[in-house]
PDB file of N, CA and C in Angstrom:
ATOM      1  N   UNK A   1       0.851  -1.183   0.000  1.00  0.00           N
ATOM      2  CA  UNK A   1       0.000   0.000   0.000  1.00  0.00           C
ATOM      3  C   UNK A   1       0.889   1.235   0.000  1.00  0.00           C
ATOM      4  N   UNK A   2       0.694   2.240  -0.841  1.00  0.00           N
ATOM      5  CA  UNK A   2       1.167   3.307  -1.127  1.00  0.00           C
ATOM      6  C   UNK A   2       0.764   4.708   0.398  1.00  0.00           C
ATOM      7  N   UNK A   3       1.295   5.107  -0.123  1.00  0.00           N
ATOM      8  CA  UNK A   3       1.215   6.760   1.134  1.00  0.00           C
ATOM      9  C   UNK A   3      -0.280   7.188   0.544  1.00  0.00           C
ATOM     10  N   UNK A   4      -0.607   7.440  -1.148  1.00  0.00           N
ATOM     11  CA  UNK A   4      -1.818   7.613  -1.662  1.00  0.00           C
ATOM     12  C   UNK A   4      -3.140   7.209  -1.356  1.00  0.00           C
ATOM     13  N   UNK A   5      -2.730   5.585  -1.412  1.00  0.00           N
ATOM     14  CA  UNK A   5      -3.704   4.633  -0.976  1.00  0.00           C
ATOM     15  C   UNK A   5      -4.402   4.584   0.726  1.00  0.00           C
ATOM     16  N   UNK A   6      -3.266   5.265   1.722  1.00  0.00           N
ATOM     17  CA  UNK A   6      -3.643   5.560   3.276  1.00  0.00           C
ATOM     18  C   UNK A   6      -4.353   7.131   3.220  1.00  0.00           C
ATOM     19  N   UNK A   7      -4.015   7.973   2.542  1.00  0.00           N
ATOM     20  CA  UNK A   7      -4.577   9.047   2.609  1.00  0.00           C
ATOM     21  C   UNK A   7      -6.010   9.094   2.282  1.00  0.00           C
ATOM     22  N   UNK A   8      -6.075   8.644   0.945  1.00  0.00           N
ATOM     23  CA  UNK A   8      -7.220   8.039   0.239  1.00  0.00           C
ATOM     24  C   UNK A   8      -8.508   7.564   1.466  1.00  0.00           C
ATOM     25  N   UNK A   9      -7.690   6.509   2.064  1.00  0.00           N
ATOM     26  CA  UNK A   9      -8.900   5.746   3.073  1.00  0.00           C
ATOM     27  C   UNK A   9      -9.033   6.615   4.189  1.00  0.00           C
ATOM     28  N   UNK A  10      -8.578   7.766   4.364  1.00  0.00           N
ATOM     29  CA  UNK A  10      -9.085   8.697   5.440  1.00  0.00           C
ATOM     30  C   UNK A  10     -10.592   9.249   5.211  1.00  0.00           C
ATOM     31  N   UNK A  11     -10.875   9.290   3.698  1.00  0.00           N
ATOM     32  CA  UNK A  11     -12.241   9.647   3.114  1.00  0.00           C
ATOM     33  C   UNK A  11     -13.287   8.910   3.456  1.00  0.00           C
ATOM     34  N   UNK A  12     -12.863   7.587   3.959  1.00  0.00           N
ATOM     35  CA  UNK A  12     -13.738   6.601   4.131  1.00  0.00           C
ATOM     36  C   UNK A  12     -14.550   6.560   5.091  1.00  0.00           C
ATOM     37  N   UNK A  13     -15.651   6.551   5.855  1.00  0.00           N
ATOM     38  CA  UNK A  13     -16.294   6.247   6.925  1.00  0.00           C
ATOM     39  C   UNK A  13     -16.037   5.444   7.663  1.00  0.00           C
ATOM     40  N   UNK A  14     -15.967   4.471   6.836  1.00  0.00           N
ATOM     41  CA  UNK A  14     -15.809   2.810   7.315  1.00  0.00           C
ATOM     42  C   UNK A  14     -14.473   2.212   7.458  1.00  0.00           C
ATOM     43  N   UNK A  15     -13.711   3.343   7.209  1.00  0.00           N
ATOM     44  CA  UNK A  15     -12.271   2.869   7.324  1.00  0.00           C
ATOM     45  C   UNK A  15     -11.859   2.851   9.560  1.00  0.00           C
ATOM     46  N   UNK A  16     -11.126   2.137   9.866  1.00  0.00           N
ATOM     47  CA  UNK A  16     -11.407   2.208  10.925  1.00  0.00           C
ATOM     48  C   UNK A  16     -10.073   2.962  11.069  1.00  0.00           C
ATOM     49  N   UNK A  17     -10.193   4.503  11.613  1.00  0.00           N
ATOM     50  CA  UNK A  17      -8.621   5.047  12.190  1.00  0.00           C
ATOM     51  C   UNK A  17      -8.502   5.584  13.317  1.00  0.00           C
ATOM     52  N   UNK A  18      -9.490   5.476  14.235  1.00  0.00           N
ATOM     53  CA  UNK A  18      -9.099   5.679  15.706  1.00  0.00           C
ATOM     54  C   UNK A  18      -8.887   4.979  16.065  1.00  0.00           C
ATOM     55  N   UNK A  19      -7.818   4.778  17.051  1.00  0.00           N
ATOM     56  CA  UNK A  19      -7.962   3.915  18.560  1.00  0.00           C
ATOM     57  C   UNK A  19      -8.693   4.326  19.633  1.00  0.00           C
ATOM     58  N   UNK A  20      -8.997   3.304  20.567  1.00  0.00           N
ATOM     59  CA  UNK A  20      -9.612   3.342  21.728  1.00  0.00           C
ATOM     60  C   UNK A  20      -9.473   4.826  22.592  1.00  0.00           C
ATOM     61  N   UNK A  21      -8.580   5.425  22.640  1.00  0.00           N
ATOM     62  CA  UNK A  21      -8.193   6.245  23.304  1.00  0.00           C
ATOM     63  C   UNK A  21      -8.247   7.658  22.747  1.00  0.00           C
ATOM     64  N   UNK A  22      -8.277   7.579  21.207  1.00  0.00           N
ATOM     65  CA  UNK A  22      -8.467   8.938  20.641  1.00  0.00           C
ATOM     66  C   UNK A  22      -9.813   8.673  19.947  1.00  0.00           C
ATOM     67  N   UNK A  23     -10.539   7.803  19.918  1.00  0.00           N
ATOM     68  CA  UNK A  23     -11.897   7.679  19.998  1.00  0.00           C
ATOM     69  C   UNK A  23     -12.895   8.194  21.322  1.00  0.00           C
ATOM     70  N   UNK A  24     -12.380   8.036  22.236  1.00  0.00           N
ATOM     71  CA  UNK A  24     -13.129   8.430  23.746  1.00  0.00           C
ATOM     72  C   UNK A  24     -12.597   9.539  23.432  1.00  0.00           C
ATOM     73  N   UNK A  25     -11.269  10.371  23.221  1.00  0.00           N
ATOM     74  CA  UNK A  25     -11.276  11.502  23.625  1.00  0.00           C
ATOM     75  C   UNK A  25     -12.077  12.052  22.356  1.00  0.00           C
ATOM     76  N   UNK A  26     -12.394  11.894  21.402  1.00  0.00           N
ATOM     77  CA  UNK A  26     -13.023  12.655  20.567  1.00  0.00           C
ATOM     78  C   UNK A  26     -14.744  12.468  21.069  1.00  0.00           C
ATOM     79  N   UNK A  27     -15.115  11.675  21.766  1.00  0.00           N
ATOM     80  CA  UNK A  27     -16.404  11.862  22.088  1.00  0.00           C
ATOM     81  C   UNK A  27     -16.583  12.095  23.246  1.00  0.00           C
ATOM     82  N   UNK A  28     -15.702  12.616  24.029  1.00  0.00           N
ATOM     83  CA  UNK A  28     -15.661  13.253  25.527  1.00  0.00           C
ATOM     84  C   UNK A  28     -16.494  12.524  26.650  1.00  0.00           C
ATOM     85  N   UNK A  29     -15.989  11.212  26.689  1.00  0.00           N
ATOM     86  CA  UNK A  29     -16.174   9.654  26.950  1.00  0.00           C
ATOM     87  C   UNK A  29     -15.051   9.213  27.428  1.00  0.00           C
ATOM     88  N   UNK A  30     -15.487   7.735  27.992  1.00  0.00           N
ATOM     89  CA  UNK A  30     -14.488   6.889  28.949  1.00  0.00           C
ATOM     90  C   UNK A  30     -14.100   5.863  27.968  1.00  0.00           C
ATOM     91  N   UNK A  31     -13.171   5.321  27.659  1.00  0.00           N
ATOM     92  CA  UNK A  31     -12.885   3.792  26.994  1.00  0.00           C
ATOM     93  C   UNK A  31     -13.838   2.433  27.808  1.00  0.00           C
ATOM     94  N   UNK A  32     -14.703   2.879  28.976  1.00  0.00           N
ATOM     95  CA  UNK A  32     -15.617   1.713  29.338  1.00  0.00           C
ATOM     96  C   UNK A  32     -16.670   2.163  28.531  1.00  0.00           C
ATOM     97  N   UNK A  33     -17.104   3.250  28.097  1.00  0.00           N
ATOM     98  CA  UNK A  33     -18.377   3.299  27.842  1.00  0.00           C
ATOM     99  C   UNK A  33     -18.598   2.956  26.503  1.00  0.00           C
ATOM    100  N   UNK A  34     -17.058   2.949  25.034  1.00  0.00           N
ATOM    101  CA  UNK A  34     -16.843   1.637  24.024  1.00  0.00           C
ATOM    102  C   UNK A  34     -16.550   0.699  24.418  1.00  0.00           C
ATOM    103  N   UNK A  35     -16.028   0.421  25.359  1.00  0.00           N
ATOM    104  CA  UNK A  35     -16.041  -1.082  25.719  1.00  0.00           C
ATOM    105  C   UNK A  35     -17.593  -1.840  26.021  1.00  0.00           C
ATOM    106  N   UNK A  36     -18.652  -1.009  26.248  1.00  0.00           N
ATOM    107  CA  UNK A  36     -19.744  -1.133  26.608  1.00  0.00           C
ATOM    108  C   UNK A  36     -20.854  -1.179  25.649  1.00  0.00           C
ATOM    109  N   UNK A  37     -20.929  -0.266  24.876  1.00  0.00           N
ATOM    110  CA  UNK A  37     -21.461  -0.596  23.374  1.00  0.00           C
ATOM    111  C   UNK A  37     -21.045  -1.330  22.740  1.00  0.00           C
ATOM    112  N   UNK A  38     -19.962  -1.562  23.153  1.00  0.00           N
ATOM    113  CA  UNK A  38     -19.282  -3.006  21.904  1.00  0.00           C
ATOM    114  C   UNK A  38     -19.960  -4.107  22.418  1.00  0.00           C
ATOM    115  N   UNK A  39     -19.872  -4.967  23.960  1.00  0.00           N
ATOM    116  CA  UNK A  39     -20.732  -5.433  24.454  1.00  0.00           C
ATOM    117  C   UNK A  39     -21.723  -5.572  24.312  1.00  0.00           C
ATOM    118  N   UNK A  40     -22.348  -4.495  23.972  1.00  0.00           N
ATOM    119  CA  UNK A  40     -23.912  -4.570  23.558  1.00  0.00           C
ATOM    120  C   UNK A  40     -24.040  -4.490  22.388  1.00  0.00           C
ATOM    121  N   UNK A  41     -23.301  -4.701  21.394  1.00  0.00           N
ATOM    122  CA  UNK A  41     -23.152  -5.035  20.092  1.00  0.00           C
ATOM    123  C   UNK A  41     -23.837  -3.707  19.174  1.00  0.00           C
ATOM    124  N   UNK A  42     -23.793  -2.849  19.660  1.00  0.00           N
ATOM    125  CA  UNK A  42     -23.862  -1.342  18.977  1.00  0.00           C
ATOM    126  C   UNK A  42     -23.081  -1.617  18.020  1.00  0.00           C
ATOM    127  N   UNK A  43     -21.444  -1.406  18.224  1.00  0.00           N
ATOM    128  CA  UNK A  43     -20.782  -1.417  17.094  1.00  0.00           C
ATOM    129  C   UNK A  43     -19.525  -2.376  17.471  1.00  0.00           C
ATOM    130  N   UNK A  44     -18.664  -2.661  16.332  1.00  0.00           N
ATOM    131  CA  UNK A  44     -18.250  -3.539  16.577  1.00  0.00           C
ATOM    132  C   UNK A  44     -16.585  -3.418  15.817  1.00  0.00           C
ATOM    133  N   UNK A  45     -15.864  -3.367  16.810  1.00  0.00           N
ATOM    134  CA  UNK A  45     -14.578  -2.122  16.536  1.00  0.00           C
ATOM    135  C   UNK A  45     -13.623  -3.118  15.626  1.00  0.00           C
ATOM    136  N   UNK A  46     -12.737  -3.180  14.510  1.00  0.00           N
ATOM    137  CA  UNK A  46     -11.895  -3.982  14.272  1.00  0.00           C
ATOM    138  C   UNK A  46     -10.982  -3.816  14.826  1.00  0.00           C
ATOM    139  N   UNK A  47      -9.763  -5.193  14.830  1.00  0.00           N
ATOM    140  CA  UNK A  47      -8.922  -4.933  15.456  1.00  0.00           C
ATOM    141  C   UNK A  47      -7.366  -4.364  14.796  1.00  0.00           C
ATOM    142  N   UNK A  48      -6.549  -4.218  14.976  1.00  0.00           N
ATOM    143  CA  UNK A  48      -5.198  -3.904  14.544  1.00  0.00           C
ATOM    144  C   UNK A  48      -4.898  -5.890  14.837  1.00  0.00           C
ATOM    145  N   UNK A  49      -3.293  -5.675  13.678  1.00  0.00           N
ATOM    146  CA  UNK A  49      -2.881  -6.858  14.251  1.00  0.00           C
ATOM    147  C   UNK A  49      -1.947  -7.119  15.436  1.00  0.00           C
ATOM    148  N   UNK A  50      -1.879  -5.923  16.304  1.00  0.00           N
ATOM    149  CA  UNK A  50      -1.657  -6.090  17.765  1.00  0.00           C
ATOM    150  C   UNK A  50      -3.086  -6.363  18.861  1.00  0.00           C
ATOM    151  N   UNK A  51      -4.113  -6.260  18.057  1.00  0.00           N
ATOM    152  CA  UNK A  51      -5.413  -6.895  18.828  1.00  0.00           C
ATOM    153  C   UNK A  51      -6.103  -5.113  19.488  1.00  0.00           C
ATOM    154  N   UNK A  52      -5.878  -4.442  19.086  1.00  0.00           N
ATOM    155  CA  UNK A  52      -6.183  -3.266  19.718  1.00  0.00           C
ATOM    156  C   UNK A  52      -7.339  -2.513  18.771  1.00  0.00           C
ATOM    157  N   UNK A  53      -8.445  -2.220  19.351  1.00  0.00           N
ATOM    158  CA  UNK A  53      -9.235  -1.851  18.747  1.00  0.00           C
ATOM    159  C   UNK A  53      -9.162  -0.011  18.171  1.00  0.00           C
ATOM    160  N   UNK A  54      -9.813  -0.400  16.877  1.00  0.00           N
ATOM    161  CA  UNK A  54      -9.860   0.393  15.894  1.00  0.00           C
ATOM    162  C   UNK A  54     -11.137   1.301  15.463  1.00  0.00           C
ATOM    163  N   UNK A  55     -11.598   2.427  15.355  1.00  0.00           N
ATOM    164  CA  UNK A  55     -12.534   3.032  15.412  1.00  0.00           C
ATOM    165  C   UNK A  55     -13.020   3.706  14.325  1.00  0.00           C
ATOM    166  N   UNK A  56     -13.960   3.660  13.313  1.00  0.00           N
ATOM    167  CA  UNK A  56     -14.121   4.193  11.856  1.00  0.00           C
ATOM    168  C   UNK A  56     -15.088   5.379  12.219  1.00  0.00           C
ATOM    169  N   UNK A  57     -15.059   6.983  11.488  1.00  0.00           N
ATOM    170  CA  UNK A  57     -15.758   7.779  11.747  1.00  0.00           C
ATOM    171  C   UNK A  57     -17.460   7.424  11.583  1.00  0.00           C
ATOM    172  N   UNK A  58     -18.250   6.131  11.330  1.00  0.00           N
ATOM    173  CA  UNK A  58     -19.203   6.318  10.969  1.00  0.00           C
ATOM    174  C   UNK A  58     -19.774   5.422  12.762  1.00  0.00           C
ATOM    175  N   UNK A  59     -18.806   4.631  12.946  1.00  0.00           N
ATOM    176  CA  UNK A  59     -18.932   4.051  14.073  1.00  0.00           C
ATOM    177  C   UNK A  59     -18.553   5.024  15.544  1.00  0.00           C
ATOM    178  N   UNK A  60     -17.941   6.590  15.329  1.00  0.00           N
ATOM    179  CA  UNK A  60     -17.867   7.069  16.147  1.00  0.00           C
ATOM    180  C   UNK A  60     -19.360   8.023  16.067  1.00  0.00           C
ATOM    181  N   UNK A  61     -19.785   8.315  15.153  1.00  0.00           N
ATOM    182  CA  UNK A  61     -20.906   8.830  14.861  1.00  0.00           C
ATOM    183  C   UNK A  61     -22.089   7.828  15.856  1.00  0.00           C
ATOM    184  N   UNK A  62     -22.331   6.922  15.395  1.00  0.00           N
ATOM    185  CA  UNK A  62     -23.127   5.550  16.364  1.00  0.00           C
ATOM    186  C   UNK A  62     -23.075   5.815  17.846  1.00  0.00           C
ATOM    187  N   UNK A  63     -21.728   5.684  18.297  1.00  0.00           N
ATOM    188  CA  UNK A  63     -21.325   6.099  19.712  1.00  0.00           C
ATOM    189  C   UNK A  63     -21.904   7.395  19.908  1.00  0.00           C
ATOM    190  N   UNK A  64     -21.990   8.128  19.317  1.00  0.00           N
ATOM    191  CA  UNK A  64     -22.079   9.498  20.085  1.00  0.00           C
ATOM    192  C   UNK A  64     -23.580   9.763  20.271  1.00  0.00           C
ATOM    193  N   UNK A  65     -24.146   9.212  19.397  1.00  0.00           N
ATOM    194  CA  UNK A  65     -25.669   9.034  19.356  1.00  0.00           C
ATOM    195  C   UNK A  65     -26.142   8.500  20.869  1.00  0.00           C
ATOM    196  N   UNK A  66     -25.902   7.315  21.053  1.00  0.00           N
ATOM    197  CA  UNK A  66     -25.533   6.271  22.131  1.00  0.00           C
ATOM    198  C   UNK A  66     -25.617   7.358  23.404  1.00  0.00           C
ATOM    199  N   UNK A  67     -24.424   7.931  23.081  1.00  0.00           N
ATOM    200  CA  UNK A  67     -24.322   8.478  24.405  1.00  0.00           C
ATOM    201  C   UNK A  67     -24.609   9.849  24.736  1.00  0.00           C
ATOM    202  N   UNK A  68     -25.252  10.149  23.960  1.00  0.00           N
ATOM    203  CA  UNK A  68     -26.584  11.351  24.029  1.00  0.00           C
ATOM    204  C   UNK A  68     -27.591  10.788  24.829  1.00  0.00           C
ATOM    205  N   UNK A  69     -28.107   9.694  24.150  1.00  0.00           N
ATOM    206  CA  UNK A  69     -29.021   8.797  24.996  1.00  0.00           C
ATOM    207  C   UNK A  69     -28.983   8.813  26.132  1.00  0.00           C
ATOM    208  N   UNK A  70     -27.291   8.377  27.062  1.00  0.00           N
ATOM    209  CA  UNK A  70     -27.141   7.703  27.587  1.00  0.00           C
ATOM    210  C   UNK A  70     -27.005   9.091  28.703  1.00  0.00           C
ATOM    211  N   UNK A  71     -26.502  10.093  28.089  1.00  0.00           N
ATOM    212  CA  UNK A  71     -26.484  11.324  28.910  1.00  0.00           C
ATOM    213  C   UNK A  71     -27.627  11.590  29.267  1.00  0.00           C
ATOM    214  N   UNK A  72     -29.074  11.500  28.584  1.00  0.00           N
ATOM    215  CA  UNK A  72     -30.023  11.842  29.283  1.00  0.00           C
ATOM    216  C   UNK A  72     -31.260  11.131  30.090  1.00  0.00           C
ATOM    217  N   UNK A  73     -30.264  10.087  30.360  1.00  0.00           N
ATOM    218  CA  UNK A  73     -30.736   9.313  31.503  1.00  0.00           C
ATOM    219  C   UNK A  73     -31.245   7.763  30.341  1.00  0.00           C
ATOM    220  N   UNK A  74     -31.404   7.391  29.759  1.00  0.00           N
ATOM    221  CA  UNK A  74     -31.322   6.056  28.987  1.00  0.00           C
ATOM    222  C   UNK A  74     -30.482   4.972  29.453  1.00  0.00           C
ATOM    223  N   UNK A  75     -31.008   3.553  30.107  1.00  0.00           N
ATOM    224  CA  UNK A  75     -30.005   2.778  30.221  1.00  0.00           C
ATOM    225  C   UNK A  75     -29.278   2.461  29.212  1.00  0.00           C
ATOM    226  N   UNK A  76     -27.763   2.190  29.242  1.00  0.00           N
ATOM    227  CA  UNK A  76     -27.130   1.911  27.829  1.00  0.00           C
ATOM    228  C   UNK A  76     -27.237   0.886  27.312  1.00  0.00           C
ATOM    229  N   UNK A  77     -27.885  -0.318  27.446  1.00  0.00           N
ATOM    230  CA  UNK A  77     -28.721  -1.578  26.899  1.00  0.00           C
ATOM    231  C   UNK A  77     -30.019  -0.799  26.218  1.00  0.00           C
ATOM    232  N   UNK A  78     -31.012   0.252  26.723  1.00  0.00           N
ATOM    233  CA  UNK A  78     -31.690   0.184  26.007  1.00  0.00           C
ATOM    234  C   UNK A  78     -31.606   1.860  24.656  1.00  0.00           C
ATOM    235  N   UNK A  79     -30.347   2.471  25.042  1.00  0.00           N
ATOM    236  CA  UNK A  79     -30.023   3.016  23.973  1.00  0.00           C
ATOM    237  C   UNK A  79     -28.974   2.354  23.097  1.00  0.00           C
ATOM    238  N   UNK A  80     -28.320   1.154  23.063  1.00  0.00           N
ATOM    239  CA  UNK A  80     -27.610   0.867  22.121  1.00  0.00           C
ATOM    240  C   UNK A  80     -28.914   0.553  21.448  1.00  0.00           C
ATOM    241  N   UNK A  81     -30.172  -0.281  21.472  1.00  0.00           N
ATOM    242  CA  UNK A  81     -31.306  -0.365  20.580  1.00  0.00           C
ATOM    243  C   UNK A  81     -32.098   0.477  19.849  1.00  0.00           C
ATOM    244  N   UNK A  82     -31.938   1.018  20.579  1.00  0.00           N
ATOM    245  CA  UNK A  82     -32.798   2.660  19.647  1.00  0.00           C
ATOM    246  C   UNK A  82     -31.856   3.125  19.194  1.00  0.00           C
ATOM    247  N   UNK A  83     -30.755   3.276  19.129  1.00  0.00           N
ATOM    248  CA  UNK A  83     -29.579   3.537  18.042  1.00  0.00           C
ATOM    249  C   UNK A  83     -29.497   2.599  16.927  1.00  0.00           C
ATOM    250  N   UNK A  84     -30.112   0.961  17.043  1.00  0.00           N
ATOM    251  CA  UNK A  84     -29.945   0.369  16.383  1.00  0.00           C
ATOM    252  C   UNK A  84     -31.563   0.239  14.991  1.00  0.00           C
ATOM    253  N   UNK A  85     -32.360   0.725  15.832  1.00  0.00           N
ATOM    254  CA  UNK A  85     -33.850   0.886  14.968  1.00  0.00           C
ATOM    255  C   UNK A  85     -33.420   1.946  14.386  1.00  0.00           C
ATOM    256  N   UNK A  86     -32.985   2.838  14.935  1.00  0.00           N
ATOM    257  CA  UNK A  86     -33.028   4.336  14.271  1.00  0.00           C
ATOM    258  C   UNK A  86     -31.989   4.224  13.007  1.00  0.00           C
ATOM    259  N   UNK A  87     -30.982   3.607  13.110  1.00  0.00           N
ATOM    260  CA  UNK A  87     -30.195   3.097  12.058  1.00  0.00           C
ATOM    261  C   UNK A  87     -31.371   2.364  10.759  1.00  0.00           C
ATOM    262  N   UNK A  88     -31.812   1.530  11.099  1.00  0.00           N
ATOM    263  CA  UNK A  88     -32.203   0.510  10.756  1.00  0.00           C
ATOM    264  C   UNK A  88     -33.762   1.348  10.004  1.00  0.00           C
ATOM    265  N   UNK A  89     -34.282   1.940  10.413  1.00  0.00           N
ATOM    266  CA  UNK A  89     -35.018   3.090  10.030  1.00  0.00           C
ATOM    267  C   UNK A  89     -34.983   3.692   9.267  1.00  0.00           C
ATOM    268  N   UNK A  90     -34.069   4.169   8.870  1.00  0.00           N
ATOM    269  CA  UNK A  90     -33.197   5.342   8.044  1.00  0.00           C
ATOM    270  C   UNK A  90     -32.846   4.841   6.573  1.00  0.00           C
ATOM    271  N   UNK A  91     -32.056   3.274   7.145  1.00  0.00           N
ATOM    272  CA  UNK A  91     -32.084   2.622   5.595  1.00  0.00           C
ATOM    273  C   UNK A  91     -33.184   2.322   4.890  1.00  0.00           C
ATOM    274  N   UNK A  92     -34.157   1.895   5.885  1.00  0.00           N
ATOM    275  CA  UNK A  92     -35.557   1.730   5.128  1.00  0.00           C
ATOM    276  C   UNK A  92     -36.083   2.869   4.652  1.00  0.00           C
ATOM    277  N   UNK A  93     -35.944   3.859   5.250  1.00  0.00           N
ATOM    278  CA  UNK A  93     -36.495   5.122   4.946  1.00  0.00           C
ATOM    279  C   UNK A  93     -35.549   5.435   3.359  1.00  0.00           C
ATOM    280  N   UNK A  94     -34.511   5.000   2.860  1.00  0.00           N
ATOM    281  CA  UNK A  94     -33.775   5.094   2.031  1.00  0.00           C
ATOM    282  C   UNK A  94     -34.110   4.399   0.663  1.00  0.00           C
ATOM    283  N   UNK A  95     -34.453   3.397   1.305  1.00  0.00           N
ATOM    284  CA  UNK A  95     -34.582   2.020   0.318  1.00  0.00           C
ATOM    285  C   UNK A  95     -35.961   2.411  -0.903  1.00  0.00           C
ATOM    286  N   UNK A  96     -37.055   3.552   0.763  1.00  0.00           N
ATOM    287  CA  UNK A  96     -38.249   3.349   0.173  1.00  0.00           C
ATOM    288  C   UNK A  96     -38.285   4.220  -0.685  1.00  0.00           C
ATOM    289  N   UNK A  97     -37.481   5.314  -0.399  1.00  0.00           N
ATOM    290  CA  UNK A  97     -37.075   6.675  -1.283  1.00  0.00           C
ATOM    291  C   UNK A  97     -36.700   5.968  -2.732  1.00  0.00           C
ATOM    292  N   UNK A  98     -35.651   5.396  -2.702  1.00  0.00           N
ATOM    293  CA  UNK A  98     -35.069   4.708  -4.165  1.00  0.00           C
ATOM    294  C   UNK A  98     -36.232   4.139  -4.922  1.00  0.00           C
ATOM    295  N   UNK A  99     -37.291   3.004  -4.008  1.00  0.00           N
ATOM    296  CA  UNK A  99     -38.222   2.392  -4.807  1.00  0.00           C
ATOM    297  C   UNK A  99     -39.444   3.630  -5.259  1.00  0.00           C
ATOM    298  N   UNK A 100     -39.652   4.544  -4.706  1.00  0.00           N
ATOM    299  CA  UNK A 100     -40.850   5.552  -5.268  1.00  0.00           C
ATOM    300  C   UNK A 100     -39.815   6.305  -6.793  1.00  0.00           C
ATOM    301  N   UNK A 101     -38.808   6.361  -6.888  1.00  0.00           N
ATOM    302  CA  UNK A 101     -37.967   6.681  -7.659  1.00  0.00           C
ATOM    303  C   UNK A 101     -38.239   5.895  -9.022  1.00  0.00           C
ATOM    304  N   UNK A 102     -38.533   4.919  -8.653  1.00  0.00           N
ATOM    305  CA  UNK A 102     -38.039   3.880  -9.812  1.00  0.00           C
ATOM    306  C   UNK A 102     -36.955   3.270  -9.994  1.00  0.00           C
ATOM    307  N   UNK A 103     -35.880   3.353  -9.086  1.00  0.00           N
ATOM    308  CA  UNK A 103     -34.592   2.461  -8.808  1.00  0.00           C
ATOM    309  C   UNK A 103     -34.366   1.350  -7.784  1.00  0.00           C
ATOM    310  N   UNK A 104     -33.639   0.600  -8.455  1.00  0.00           N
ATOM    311  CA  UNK A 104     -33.460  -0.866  -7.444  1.00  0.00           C
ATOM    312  C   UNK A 104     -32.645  -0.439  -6.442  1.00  0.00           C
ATOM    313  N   UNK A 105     -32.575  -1.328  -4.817  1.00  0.00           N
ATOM    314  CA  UNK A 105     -31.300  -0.384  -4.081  1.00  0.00           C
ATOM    315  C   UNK A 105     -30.489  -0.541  -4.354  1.00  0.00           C
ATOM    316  N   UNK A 106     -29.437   0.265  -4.041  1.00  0.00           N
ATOM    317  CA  UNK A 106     -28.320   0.473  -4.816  1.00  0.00           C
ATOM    318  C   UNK A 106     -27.629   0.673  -6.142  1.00  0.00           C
ATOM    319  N   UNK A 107     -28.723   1.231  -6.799  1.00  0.00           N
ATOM    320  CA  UNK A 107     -28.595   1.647  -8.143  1.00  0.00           C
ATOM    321  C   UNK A 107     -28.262   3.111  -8.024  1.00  0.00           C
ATOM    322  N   UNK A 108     -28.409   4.013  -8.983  1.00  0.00           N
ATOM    323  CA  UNK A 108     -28.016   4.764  -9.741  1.00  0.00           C
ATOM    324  C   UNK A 108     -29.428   5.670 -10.500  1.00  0.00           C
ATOM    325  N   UNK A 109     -29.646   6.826 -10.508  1.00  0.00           N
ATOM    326  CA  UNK A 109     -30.752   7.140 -11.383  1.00  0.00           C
ATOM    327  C   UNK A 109     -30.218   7.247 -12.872  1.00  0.00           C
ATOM    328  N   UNK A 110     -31.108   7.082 -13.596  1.00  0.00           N
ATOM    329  CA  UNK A 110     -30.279   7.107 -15.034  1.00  0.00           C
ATOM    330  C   UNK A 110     -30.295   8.650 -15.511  1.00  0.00           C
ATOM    331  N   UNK A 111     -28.980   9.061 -16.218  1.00  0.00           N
ATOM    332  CA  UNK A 111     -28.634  10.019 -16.363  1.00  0.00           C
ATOM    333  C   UNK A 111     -29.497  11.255 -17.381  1.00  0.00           C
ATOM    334  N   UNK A 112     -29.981  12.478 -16.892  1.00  0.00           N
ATOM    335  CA  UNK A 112     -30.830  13.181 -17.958  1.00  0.00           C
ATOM    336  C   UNK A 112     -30.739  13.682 -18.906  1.00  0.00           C
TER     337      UNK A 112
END
């Protein structure tokens, strides 16, 4: 992999480039309280091949949701779930958008 090719995947959402530690500090959070959504299968961190977990901006986005919740009094079992409908919501809400369109998901509209 090139210097291009790492820069490149900074664009990514899903690329995972925090660690544990500059993940909490970017969501002004404890490393128990990802250790805790991970647990509760909110999200689900990859690892490095030293075993150390890894954090992608779309999965710090998830967390922070979480712990909005969790700030305003939500047990964090039952806001990792409503983080997970509300996700889960959204794509449908997406899907249904594409089908009133006339496109399959994950298509493309055809060009005018």
């Amino acid at each position: 992999m090139t210097a291009d090719d790492s820069f490149g995947r900074l664009d990514d959402d899903d690329y995972p480039a925090y660690t544990m530690g500059r993940a909490a500090e970017m969501l002004n959070t404890t490393q128990g309280f990802l250790r805790a959504i991970g647990e509760a299968r909110l999200i689900t961190p990859l690892r490095s091949p030293g075993g150390h977990r890894r954090y992608s901006r779309y999965q710090l986005r998830i967390a922070a949701r979480a712990r909005e919740l969790v700030d305003g009094g939500t047990p964090i079992e039952a806001a990792c779930r409503i983080v997970i409908l509300e996700d889960q919501l959204e794509e449908a809400q997406r899907i249904n958008a594409e089908h009133h369109q006339g496109l399959t998901p994950g298509s493309t509209p055809p060009a005018a």
